[in-house]
C-alpha atoms as a PDB file:
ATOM      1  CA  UNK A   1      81.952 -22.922  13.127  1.00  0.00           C
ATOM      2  CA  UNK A   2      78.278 -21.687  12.290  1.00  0.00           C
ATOM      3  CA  UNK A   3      76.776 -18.703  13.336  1.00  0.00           C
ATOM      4  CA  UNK A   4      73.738 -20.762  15.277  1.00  0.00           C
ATOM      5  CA  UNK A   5      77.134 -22.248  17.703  1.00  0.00           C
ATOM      6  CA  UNK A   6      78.080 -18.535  18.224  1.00  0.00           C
ATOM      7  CA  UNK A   7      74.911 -17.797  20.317  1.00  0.00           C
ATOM      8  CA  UNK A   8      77.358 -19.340  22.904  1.00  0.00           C
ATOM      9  CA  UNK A   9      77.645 -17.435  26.575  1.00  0.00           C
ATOM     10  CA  UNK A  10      80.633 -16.335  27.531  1.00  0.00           C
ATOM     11  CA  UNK A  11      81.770 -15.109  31.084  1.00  0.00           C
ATOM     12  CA  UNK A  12      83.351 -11.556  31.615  1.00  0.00           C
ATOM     13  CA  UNK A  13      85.763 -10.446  34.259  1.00  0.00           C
ATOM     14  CA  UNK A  14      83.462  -9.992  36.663  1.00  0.00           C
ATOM     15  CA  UNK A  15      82.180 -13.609  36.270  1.00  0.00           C
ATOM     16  CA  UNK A  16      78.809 -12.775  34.703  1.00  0.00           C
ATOM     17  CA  UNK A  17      77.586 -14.785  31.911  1.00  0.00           C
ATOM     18  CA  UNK A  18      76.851 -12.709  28.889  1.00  0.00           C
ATOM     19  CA  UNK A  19      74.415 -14.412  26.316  1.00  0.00           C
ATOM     20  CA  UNK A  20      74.704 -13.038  23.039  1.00  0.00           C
ATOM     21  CA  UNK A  21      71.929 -13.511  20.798  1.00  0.00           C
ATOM     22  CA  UNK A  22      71.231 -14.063  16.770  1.00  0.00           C
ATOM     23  CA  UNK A  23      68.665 -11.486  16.135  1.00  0.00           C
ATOM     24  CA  UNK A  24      69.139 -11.935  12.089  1.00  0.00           C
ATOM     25  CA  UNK A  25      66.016 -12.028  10.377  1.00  0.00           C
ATOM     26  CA  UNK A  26      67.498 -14.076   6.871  1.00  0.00           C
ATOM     27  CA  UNK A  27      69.482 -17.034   8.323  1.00  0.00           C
ATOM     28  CA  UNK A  28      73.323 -16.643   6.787  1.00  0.00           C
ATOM     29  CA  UNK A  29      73.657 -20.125   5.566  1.00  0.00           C
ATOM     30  CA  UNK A  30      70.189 -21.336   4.237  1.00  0.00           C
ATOM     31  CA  UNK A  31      68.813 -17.470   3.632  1.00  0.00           C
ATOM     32  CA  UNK A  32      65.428 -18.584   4.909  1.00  0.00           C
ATOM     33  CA  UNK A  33      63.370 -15.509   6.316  1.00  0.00           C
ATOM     34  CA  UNK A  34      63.493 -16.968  10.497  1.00  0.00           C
ATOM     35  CA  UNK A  35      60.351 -16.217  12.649  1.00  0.00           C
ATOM     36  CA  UNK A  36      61.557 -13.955  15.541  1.00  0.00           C
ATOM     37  CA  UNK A  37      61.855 -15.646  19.045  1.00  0.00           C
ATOM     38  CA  UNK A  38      58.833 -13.771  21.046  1.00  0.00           C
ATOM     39  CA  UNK A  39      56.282 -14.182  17.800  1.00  0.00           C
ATOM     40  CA  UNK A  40      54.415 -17.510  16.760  1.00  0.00           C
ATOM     41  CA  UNK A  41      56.003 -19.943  13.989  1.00  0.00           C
ATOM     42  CA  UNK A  42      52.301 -19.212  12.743  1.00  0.00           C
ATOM     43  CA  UNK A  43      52.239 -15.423  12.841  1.00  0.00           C
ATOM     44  CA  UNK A  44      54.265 -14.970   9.787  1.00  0.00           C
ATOM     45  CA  UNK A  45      51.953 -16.481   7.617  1.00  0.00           C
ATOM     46  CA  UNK A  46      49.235 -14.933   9.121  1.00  0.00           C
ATOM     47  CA  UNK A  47      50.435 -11.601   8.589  1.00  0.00           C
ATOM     48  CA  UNK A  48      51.432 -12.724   4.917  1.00  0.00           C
ATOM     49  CA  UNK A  49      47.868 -13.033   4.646  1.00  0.00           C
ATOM     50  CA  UNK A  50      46.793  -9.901   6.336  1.00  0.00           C
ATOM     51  CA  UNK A  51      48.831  -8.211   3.326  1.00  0.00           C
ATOM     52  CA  UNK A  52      47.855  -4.858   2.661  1.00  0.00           C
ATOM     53  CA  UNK A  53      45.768  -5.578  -0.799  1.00  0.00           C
ATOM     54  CA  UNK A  54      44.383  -8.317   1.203  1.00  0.00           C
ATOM     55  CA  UNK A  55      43.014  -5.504   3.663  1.00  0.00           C
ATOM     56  CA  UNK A  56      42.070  -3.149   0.695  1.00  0.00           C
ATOM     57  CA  UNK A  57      39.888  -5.474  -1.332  1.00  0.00           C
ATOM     58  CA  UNK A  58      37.829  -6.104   2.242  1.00  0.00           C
ATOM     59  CA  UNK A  59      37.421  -2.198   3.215  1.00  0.00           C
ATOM     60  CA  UNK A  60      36.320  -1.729  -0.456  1.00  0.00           C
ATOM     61  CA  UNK A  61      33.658  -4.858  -0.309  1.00  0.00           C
ATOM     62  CA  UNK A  62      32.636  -3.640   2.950  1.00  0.00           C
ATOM     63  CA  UNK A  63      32.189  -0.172   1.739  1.00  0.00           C
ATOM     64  CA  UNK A  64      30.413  -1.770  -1.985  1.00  0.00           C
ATOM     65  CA  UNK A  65      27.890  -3.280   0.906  1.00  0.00           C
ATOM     66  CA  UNK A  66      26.930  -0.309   2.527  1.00  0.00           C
ATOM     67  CA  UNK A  67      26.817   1.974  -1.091  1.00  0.00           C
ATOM     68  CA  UNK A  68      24.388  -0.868  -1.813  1.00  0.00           C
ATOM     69  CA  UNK A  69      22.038  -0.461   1.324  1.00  0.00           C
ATOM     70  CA  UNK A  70      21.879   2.978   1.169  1.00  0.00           C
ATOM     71  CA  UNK A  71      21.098   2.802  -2.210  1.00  0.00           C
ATOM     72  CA  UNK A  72      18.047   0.225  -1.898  1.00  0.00           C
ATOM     73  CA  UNK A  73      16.973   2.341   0.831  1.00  0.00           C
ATOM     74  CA  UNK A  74      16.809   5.372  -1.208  1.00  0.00           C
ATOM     75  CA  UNK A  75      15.122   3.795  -3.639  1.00  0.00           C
ATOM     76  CA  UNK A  76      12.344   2.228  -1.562  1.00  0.00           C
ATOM     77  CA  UNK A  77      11.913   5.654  -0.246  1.00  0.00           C
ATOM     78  CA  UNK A  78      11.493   7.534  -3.447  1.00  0.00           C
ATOM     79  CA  UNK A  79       9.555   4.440  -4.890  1.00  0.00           C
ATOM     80  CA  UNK A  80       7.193   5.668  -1.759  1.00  0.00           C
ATOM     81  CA  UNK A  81       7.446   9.073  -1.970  1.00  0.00           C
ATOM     82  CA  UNK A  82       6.235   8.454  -5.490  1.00  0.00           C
ATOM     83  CA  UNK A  83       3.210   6.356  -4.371  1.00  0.00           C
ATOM     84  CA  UNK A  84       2.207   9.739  -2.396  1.00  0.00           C
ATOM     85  CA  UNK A  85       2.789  12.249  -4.307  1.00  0.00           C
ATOM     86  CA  UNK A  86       0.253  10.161  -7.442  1.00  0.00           C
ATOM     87  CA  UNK A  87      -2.424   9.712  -4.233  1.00  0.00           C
ATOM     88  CA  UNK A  88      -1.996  13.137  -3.305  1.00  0.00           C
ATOM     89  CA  UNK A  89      -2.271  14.850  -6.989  1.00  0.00           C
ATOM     90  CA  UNK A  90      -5.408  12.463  -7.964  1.00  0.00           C
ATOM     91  CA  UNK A  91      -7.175  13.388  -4.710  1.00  0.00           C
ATOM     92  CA  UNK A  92      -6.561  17.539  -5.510  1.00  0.00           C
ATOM     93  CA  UNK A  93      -7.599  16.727  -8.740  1.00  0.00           C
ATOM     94  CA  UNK A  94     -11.054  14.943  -7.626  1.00  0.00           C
ATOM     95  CA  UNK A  95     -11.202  17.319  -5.132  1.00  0.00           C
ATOM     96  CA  UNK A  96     -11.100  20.381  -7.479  1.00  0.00           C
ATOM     97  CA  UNK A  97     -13.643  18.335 -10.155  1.00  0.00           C
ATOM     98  CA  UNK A  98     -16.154  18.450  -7.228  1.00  0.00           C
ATOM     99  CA  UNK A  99     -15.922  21.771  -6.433  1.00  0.00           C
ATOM    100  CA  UNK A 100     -16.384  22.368 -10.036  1.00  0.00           C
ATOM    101  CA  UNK A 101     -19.616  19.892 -10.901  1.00  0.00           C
ATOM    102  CA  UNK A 102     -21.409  21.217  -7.730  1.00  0.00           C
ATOM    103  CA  UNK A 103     -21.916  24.385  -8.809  1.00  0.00           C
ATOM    104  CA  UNK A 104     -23.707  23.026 -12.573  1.00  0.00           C
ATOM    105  CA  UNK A 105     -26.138  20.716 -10.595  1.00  0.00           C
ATOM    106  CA  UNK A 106     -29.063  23.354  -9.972  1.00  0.00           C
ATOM    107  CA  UNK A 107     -28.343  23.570 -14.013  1.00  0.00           C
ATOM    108  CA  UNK A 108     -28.500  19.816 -14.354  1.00  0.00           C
ATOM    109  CA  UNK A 109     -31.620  19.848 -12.400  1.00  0.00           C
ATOM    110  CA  UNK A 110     -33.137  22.769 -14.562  1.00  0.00           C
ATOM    111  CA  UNK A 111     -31.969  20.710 -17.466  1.00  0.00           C
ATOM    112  CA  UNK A 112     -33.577  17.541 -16.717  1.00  0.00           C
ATOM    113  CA  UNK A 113     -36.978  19.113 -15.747  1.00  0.00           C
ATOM    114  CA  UNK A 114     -37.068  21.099 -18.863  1.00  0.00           C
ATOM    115  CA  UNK A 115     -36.560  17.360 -20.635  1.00  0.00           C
ATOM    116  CA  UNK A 116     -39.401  15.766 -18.978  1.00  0.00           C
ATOM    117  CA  UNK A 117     -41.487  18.983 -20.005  1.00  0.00           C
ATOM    118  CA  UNK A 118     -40.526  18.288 -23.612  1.00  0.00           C
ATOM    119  CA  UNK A 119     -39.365  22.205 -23.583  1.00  0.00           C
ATOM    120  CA  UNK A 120     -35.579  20.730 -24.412  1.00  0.00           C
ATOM    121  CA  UNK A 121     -35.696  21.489 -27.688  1.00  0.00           C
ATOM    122  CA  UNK A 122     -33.468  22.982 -30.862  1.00  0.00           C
ATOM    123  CA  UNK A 123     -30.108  25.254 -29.692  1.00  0.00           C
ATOM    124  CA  UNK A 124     -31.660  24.675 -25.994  1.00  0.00           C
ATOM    125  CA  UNK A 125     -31.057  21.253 -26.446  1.00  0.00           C
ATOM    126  CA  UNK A 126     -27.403  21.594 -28.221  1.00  0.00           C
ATOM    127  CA  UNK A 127     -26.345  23.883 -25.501  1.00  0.00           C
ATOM    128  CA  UNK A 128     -27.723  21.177 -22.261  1.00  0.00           C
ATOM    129  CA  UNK A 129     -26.257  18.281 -24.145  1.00  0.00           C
ATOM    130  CA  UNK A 130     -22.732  20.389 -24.221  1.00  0.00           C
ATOM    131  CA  UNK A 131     -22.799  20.818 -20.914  1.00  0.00           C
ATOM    132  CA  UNK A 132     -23.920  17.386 -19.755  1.00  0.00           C
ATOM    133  CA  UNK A 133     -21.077  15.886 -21.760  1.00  0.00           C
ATOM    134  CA  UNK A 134     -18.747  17.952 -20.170  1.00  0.00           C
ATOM    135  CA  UNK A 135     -19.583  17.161 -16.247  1.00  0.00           C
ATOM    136  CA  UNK A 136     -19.859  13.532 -17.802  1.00  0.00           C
ATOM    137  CA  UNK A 137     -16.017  14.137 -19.273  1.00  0.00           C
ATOM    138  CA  UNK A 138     -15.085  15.000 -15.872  1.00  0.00           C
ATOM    139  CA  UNK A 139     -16.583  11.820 -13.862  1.00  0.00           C
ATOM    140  CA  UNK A 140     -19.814  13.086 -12.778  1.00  0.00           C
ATOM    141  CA  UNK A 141     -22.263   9.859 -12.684  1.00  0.00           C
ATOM    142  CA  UNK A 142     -25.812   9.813 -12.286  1.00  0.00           C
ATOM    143  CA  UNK A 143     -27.684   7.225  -9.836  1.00  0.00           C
ATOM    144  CA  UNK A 144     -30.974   7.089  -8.417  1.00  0.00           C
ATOM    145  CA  UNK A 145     -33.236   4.581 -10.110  1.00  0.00           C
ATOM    146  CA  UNK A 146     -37.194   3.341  -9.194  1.00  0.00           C
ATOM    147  CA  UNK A 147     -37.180  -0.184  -8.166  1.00  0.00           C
ATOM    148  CA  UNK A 148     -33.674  -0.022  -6.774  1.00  0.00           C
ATOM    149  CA  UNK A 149     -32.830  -1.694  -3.181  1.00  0.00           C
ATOM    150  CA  UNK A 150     -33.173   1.409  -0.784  1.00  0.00           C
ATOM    151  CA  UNK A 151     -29.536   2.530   0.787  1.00  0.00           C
ATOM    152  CA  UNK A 152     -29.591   5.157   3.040  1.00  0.00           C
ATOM    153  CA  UNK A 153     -25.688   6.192   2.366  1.00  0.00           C
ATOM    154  CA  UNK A 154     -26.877   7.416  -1.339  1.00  0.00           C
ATOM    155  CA  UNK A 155     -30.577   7.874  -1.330  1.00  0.00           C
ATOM    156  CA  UNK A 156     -32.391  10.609   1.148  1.00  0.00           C
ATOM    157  CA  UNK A 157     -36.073   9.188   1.698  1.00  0.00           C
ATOM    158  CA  UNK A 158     -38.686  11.986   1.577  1.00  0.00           C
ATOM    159  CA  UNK A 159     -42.121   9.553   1.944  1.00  0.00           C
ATOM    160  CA  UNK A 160     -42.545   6.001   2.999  1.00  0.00           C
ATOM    161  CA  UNK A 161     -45.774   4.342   0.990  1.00  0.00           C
ATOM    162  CA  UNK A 162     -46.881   0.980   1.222  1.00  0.00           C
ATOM    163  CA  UNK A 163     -46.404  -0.848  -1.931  1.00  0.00           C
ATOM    164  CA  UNK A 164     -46.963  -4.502  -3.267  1.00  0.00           C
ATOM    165  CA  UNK A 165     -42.901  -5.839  -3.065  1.00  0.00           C
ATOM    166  CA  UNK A 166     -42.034  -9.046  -3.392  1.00  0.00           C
ATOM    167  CA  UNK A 167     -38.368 -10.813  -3.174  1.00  0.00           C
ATOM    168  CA  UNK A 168     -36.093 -10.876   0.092  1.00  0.00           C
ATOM    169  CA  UNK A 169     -35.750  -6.882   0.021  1.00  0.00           C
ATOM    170  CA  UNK A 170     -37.641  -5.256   2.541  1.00  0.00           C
ATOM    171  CA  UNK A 171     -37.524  -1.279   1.211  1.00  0.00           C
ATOM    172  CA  UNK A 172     -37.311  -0.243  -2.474  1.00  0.00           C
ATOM    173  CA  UNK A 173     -37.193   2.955  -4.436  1.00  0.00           C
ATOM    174  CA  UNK A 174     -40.508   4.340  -5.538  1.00  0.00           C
ATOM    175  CA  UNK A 175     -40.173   7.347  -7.190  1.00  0.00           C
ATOM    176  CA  UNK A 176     -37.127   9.215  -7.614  1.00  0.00           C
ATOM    177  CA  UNK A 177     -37.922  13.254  -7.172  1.00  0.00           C
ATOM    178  CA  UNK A 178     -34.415  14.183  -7.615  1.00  0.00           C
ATOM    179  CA  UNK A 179     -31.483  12.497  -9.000  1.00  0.00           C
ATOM    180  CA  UNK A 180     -27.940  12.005  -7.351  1.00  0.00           C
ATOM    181  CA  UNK A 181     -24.612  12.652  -8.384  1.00  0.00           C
ATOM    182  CA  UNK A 182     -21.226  11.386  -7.619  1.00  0.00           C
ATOM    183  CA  UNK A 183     -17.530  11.609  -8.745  1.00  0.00           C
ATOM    184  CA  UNK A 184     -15.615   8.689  -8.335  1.00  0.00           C
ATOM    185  CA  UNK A 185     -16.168   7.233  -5.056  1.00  0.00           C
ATOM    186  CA  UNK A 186     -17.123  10.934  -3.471  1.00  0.00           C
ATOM    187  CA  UNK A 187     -21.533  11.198  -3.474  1.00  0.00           C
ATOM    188  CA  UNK A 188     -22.515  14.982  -4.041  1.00  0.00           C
ATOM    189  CA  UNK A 189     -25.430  14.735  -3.813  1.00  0.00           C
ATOM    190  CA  UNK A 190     -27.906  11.854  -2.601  1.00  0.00           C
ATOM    191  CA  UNK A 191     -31.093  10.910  -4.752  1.00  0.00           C
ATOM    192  CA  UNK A 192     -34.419  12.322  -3.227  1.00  0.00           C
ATOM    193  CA  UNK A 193     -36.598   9.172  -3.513  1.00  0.00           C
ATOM    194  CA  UNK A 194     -39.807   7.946  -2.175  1.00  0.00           C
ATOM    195  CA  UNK A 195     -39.745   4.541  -1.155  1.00  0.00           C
ATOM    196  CA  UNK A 196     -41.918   1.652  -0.859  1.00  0.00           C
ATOM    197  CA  UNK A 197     -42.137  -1.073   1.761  1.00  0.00           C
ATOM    198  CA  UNK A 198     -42.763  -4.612   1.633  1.00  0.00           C
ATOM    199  CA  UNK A 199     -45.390  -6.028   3.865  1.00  0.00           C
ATOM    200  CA  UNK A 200     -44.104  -8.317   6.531  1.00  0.00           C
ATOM    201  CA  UNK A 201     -46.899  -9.808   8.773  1.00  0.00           C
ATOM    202  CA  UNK A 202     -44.284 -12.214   9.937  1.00  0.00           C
ATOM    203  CA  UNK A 203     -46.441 -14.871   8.216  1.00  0.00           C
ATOM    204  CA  UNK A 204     -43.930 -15.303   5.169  1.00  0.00           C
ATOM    205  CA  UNK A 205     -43.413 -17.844   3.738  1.00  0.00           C
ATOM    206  CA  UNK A 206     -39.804 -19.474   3.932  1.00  0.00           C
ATOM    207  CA  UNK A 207     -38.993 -22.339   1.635  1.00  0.00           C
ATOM    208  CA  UNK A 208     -36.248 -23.416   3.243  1.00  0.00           C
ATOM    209  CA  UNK A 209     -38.263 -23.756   6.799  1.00  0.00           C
ATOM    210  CA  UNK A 210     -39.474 -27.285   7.648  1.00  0.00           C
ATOM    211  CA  UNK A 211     -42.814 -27.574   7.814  1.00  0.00           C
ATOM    212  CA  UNK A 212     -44.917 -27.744  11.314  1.00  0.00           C
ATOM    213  CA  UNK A 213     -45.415 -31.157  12.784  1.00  0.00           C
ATOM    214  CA  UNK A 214     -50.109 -31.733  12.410  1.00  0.00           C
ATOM    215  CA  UNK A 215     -50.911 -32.325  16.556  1.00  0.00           C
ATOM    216  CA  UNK A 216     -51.187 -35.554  17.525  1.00  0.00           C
ATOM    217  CA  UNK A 217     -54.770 -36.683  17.539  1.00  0.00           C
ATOM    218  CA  UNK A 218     -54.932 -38.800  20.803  1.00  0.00           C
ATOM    219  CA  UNK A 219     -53.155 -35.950  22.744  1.00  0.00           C
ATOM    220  CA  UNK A 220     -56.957 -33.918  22.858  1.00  0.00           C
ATOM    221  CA  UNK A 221     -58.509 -37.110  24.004  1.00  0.00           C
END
């Protein structure tokens, strides 16, 4: 007899039926591994599959995924932080060349006057040409020329004077009384100019504009 045709029932003295049951997990005569009664023919694969390196490997990929977030995060963070720091160091540094440069511009002034007055001449001269090449060495720029379109953000007008200026631009430099400075994109000083306007009758003439229509003859008859 096999042991599957002893999960028989059997009747004790008081009548009841007793069932007796084959809980064996490795079957006696074909030593297959059977699937327990209350658990899916299925679920012993599935937990084959669920083994425990299974499990490992995907906790350590999930955990290689996050390391790898919070590592591009970092690094776009520092690659900003970076960014700042440079903008912040480069403005101090402007910052502390302006501070400098203003205080040699009465000299500049003194400097260029005394050049114009041909009194800029043997160790007077070495000594303005050292200094002018080092505020030139540390960005200082010169603008302020005659004949230059008029822009109120960099040049400080002192006298209008009419003037014979031709070309689309209305106001021009004249005469340039004191010169301006600036350091990168930072003005220290604007130009003193006088400037010269352009007369405008409103009688220009555009060559672009069509040309009136002549009044028809028979309409003064």
């Amino acid at each position: 007899m096999r042991d599957d045709d002893r999960n028989e029932r059997a009747e004790n003295g008081d009548g009841e039926r007793v069932v007796v049951r084959d809980r064996r997990r490795i079957d006696p005569v074909t030593g297959e591994v059977r699937a327990p009664a209350d658990e899916p023919a299925g679920a012993a694969g599935q937990q084959e599959a669920q083994s425990p390196d299974a499990v490992a490997a995907a906790e350590l990929a999930a955990q290689v995924a996050e390391r790898t977030a919070d590592l591009q995060r970092l690094s776009a963070e520092y690659a900003n932080y970076r960014r700042r720091v440079e903008r912040d160091r480069e403005a101090v540094l402007v910052g502390a060349r302006v501070q400098f440069v203003a205080e040699l511009l009465t000299v500049l002034d003194d400097l260029q006057r005394a050049e114009a007055h041909g009194d800029l001449t043997g160790p007077f001269k070495a000594v303005g040409d050292k200094v002018v090449a080092v505020v030139q060495k540390l960005g200082l720029e010169p603008f302020g020329l005659e004949g230059e379109p008029f822009d109120p953000s960099v040049h400080e007008a002192v006298q209008h004077e009419p003037g014979d200026v031709s070309g689309p631009t209305v106001t021009v430099v004249a005469t340039v009384l004191r010169r301006g400075y600036r350091i990168a994109d930072r003005v220290l000083r604007p130009a003193m100019v006088t400037v010269a306007d352009r007369a405008d009758d409103g009688t220009a003439s555009d060559p672009d504009a069509t040309p009136a229509a002549d009044p028809d003859p028979a309409e003064g008859r």
